[in-house]
N, C-alpha and C. Protein backbone atom coordinates (compact mmCIF):
# COMPACT_ATOMS: atom_id res chain seq x y z
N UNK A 1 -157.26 -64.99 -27.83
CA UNK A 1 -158.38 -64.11 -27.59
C UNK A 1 -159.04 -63.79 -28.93
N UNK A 2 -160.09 -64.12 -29.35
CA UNK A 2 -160.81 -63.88 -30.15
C UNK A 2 -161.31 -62.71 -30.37
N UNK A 3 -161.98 -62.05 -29.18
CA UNK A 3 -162.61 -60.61 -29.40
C UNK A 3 -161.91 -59.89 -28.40
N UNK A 4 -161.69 -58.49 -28.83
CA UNK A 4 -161.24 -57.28 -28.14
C UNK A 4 -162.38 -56.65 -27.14
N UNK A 5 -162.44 -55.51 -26.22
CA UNK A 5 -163.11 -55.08 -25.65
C UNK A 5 -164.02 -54.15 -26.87
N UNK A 6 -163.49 -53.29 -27.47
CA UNK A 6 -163.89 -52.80 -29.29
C UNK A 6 -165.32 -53.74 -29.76
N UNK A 7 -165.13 -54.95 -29.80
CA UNK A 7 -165.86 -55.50 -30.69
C UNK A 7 -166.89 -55.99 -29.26
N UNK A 8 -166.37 -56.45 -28.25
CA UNK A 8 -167.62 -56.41 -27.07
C UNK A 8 -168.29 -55.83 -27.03
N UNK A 9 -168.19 -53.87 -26.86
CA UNK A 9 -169.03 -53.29 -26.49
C UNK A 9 -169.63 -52.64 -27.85
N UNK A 10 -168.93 -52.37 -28.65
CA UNK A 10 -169.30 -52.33 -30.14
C UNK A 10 -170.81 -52.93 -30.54
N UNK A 11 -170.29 -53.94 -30.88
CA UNK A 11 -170.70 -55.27 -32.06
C UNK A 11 -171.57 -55.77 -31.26
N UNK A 12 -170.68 -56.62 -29.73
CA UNK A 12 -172.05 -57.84 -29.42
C UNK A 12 -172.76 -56.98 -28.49
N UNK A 13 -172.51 -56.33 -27.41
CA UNK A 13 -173.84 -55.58 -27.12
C UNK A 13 -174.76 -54.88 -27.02
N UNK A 14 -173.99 -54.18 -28.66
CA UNK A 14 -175.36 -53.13 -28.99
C UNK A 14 -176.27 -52.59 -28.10
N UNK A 15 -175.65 -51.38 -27.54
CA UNK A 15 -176.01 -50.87 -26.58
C UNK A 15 -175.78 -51.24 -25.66
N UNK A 16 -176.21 -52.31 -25.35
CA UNK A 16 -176.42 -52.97 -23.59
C UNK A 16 -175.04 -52.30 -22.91
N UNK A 17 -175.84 -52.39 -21.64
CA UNK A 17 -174.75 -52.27 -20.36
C UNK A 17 -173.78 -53.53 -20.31
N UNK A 18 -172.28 -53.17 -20.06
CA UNK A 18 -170.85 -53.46 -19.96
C UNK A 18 -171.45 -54.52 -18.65
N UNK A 19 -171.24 -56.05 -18.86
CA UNK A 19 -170.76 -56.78 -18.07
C UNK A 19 -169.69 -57.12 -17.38
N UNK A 20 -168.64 -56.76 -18.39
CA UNK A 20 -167.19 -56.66 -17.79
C UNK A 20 -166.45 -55.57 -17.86
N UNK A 21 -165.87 -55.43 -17.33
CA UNK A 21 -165.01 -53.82 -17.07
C UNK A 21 -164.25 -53.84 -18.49
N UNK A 22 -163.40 -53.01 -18.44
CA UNK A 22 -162.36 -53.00 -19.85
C UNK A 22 -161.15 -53.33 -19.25
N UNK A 23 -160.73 -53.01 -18.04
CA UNK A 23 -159.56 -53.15 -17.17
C UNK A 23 -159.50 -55.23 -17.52
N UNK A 24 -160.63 -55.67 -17.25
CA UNK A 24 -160.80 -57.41 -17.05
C UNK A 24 -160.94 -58.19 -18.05
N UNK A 25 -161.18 -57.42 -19.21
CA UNK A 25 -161.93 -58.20 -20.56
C UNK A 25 -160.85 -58.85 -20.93
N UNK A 26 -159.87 -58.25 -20.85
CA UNK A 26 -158.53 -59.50 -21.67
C UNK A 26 -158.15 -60.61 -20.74
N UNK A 27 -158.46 -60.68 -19.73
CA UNK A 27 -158.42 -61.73 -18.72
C UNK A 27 -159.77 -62.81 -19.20
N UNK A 28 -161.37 -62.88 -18.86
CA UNK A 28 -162.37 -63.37 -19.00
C UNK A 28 -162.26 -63.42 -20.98
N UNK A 29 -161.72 -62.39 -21.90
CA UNK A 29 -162.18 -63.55 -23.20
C UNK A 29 -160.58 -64.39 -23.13
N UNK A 30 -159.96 -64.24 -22.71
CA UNK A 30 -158.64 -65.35 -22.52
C UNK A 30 -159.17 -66.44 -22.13
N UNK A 31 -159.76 -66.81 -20.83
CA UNK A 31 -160.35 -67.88 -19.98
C UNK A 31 -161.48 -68.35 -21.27
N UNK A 32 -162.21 -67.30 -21.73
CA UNK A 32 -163.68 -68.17 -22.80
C UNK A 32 -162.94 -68.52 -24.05
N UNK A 33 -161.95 -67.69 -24.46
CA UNK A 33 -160.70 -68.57 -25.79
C UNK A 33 -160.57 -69.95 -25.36
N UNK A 34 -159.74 -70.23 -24.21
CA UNK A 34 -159.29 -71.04 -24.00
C UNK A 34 -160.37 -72.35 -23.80
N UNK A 35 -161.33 -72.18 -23.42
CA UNK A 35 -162.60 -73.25 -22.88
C UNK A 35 -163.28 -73.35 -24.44
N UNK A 36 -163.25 -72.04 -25.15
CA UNK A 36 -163.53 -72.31 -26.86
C UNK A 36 -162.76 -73.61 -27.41
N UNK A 37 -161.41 -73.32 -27.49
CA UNK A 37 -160.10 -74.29 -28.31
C UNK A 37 -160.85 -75.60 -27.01
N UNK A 38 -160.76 -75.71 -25.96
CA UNK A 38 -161.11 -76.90 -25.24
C UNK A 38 -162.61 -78.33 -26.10
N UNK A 39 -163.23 -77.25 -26.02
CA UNK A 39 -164.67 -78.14 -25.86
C UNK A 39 -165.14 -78.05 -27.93
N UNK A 40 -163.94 -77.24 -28.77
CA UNK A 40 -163.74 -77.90 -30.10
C UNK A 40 -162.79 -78.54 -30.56
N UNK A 41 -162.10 -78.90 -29.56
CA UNK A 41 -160.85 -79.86 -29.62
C UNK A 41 -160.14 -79.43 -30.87
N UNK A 42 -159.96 -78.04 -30.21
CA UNK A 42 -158.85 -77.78 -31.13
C UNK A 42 -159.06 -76.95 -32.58
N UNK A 43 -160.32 -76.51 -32.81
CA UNK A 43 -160.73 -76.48 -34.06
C UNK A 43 -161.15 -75.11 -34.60
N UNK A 44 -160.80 -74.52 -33.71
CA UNK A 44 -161.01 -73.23 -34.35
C UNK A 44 -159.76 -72.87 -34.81
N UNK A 45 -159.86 -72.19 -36.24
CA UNK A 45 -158.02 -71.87 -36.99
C UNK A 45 -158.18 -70.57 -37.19
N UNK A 46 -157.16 -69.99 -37.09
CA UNK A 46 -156.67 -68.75 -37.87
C UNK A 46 -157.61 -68.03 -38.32
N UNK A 47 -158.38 -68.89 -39.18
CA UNK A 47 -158.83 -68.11 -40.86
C UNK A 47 -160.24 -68.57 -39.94
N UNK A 48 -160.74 -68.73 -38.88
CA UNK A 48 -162.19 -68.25 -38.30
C UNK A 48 -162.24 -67.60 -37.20
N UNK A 49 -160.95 -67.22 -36.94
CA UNK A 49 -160.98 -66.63 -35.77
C UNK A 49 -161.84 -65.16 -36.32
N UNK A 50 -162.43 -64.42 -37.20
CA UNK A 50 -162.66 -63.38 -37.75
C UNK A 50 -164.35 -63.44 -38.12
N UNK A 51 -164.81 -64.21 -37.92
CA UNK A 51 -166.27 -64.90 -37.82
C UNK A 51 -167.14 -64.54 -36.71
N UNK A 52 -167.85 -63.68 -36.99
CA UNK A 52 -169.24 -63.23 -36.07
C UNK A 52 -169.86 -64.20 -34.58
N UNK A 53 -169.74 -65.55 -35.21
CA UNK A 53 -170.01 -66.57 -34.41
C UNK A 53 -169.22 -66.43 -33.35
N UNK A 54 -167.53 -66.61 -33.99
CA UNK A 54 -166.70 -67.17 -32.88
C UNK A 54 -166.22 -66.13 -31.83
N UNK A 55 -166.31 -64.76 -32.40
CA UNK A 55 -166.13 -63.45 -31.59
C UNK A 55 -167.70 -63.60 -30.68
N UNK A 56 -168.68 -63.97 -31.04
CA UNK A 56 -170.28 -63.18 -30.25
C UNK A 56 -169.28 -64.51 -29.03
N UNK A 57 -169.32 -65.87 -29.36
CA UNK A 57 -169.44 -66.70 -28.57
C UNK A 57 -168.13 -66.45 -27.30
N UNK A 58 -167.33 -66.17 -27.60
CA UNK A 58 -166.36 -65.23 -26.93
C UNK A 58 -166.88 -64.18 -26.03
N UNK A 59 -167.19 -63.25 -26.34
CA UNK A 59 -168.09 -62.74 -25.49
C UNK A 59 -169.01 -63.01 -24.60
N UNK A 60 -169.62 -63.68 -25.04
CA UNK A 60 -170.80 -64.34 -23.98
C UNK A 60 -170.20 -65.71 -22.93
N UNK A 61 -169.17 -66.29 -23.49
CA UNK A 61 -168.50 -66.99 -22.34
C UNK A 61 -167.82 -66.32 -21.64
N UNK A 62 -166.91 -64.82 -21.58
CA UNK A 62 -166.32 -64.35 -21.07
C UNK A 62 -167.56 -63.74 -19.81
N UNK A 63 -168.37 -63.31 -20.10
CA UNK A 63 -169.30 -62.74 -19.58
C UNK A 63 -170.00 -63.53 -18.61
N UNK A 64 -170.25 -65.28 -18.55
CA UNK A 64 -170.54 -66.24 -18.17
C UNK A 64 -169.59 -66.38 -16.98
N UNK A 65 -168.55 -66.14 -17.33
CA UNK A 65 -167.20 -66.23 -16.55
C UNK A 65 -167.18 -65.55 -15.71
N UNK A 66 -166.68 -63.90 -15.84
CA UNK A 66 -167.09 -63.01 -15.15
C UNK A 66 -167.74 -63.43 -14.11
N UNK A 67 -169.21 -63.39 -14.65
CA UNK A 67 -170.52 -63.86 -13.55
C UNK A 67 -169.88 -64.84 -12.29
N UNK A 68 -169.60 -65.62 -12.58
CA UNK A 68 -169.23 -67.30 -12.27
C UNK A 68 -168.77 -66.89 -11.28
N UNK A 69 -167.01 -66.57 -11.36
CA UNK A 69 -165.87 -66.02 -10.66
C UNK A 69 -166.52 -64.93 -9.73
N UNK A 70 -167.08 -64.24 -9.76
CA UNK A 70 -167.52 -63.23 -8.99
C UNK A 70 -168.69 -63.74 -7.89
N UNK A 71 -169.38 -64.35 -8.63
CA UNK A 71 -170.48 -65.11 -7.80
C UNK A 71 -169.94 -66.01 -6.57
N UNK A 72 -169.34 -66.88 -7.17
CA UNK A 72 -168.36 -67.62 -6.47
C UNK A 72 -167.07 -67.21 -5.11
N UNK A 73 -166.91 -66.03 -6.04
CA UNK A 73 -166.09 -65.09 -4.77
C UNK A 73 -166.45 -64.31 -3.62
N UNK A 74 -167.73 -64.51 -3.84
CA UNK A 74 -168.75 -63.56 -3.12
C UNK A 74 -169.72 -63.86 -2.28
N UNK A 75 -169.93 -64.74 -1.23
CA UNK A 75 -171.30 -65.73 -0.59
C UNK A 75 -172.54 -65.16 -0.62
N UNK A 76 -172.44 -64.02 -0.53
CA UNK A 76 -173.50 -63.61 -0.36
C UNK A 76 -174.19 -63.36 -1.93
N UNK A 77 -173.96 -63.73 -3.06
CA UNK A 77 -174.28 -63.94 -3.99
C UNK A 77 -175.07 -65.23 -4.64
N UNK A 78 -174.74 -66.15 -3.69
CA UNK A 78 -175.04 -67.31 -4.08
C UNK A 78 -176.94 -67.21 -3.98
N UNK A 79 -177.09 -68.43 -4.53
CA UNK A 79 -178.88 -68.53 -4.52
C UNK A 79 -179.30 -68.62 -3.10
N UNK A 80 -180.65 -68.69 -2.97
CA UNK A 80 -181.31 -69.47 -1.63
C UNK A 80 -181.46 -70.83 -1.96
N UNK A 81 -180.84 -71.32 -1.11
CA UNK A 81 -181.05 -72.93 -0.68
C UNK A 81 -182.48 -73.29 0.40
N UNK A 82 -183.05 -71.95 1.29
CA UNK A 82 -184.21 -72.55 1.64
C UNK A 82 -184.70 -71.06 1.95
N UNK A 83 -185.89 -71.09 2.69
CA UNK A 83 -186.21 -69.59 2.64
C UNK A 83 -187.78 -69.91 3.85
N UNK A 84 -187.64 -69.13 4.68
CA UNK A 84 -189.33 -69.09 5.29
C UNK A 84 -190.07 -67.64 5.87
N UNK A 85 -190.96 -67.04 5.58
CA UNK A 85 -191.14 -66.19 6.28
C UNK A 85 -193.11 -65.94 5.98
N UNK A 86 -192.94 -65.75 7.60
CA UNK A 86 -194.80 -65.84 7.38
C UNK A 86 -195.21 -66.80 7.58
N UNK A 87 -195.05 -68.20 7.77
CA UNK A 87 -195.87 -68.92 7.17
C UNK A 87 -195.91 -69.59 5.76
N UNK A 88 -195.15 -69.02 5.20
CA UNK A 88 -194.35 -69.65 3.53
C UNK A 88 -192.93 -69.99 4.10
N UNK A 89 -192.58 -71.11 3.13
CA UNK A 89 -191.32 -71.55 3.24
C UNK A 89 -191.09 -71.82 1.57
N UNK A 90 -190.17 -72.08 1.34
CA UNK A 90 -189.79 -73.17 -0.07
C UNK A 90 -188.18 -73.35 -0.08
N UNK A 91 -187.44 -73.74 -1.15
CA UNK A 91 -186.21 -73.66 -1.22
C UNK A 91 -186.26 -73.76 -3.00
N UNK A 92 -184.91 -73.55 -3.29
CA UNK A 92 -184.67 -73.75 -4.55
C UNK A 92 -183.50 -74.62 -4.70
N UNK A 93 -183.50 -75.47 -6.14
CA UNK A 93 -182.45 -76.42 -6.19
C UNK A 93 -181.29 -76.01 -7.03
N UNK A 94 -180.16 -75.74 -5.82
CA UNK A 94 -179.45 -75.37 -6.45
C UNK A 94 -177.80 -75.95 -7.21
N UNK A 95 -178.29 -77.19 -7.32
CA UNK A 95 -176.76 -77.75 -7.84
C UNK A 95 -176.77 -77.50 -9.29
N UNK A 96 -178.19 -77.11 -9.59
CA UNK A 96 -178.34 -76.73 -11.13
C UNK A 96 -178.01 -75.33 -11.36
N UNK A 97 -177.42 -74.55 -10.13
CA UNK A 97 -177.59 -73.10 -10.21
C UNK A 97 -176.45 -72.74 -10.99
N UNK A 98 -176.40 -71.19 -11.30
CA UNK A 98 -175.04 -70.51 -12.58
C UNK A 98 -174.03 -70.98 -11.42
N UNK A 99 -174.35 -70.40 -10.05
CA UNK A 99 -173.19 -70.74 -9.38
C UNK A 99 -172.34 -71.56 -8.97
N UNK A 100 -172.97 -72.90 -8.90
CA UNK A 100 -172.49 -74.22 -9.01
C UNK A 100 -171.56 -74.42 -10.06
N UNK A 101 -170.37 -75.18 -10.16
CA UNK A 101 -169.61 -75.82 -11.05
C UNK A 101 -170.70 -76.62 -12.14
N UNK A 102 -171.00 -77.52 -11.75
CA UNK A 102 -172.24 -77.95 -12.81
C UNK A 102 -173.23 -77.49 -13.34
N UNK A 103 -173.53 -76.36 -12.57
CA UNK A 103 -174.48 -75.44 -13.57
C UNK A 103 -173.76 -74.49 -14.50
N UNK A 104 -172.34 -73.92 -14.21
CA UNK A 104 -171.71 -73.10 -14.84
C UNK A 104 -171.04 -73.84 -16.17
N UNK A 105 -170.44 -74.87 -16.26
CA UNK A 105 -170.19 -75.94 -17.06
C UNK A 105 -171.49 -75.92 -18.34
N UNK A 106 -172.43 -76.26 -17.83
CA UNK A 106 -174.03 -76.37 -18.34
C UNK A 106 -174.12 -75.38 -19.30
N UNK A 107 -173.99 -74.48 -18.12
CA UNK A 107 -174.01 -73.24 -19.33
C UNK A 107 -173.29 -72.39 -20.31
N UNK A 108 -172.10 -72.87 -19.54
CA UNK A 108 -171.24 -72.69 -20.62
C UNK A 108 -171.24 -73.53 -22.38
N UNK A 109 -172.07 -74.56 -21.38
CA UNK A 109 -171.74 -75.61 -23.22
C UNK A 109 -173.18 -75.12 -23.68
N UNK A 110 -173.87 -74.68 -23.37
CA UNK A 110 -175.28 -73.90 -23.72
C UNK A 110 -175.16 -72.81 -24.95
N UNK A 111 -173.99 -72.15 -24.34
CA UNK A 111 -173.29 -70.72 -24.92
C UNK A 111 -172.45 -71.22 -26.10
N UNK A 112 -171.47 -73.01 -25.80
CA UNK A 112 -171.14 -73.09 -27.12
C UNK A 112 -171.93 -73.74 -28.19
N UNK A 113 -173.18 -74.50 -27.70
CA UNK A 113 -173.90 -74.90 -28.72
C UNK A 113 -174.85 -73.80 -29.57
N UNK A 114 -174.85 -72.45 -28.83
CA UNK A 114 -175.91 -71.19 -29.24
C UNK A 114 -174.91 -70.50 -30.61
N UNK A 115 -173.48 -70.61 -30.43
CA UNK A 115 -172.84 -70.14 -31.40
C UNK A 115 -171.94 -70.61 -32.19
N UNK A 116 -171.92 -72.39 -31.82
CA UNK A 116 -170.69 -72.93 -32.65
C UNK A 116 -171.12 -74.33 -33.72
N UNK A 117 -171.78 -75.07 -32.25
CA UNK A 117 -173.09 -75.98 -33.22
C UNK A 117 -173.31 -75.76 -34.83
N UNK A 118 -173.73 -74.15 -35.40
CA UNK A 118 -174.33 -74.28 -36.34
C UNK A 118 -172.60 -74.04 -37.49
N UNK A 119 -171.93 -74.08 -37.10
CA UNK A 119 -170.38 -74.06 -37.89
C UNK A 119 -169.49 -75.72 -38.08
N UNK A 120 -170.37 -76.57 -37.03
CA UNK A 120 -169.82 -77.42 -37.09
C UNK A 120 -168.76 -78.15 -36.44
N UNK A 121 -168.90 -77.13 -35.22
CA UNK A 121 -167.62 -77.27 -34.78
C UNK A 121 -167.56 -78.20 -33.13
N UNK A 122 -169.21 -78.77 -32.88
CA UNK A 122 -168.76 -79.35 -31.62
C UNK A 122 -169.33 -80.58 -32.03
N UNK A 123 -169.11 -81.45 -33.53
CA UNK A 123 -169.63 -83.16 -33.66
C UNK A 123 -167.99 -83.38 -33.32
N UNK A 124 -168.24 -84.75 -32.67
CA UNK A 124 -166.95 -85.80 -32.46
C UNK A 124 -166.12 -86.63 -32.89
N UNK A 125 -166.50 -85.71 -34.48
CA UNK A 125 -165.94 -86.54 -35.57
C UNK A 125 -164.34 -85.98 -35.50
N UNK A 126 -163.93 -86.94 -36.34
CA UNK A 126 -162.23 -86.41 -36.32
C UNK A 126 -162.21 -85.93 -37.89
């Protein structure tokens, strides 16, 4: 776990309203640690775990997560897939949606290129 609930509501959301409870936060930045060490194969050490980057990005995947899991748990959360009333109809496409596995994926690597990219930490070099 990279960031504490302390440095969540602290540091990265300056002000903002609590996405995740405090009861859950050590659960969701566990899950965004773990998908961190995943998708840098390994590359975050010790001596960066203490880095602005790797704590914000922690946060904001945990928070991604959150979303996800809850959305997912919940049907009635999900997007509209079609919609008509009046005389209007449309739909929206949703395999690209947060709620989808492939959209959540998406965005998750969105979240690690917004805070890890510039450290170096997602080329495929060895």
């Amino acid at each position: 776990m990279y960031a504490d609930y302390g440095y969540y509501t602290s540091n990265y959301l300056k002000g903002r309203k609590e996405q995740i409870d405090r009861e859950e936060f050590e659960y969701y930045s566990g899950r965004a640690a773990d998908k961190m060490q995943y998708i840098t194969m390994g590359r975050i050490t010790k001596s960066m775990e203490e880095r602005k980057e790797i704590k914000d990005c922690c946060c904001a995947m945990a928070e991604e997560i959150c979303k996800y899991e809850k959305a997912r748990g919940n049907e009635s959360c999900a997007p509209v897939s079609s919609w008509s009333n009046d005389g209007e109809s449309g739909s929206y496409a949703i395999e690209e949606s947060d709620v989808t596995e492939k959209g959540h994926n998406a965005k998750i690597m969105r979240i690690a290129g917004r805070y890890l990219l510039r450290l170096g930490m997602l080329n495929r070099r060895c």
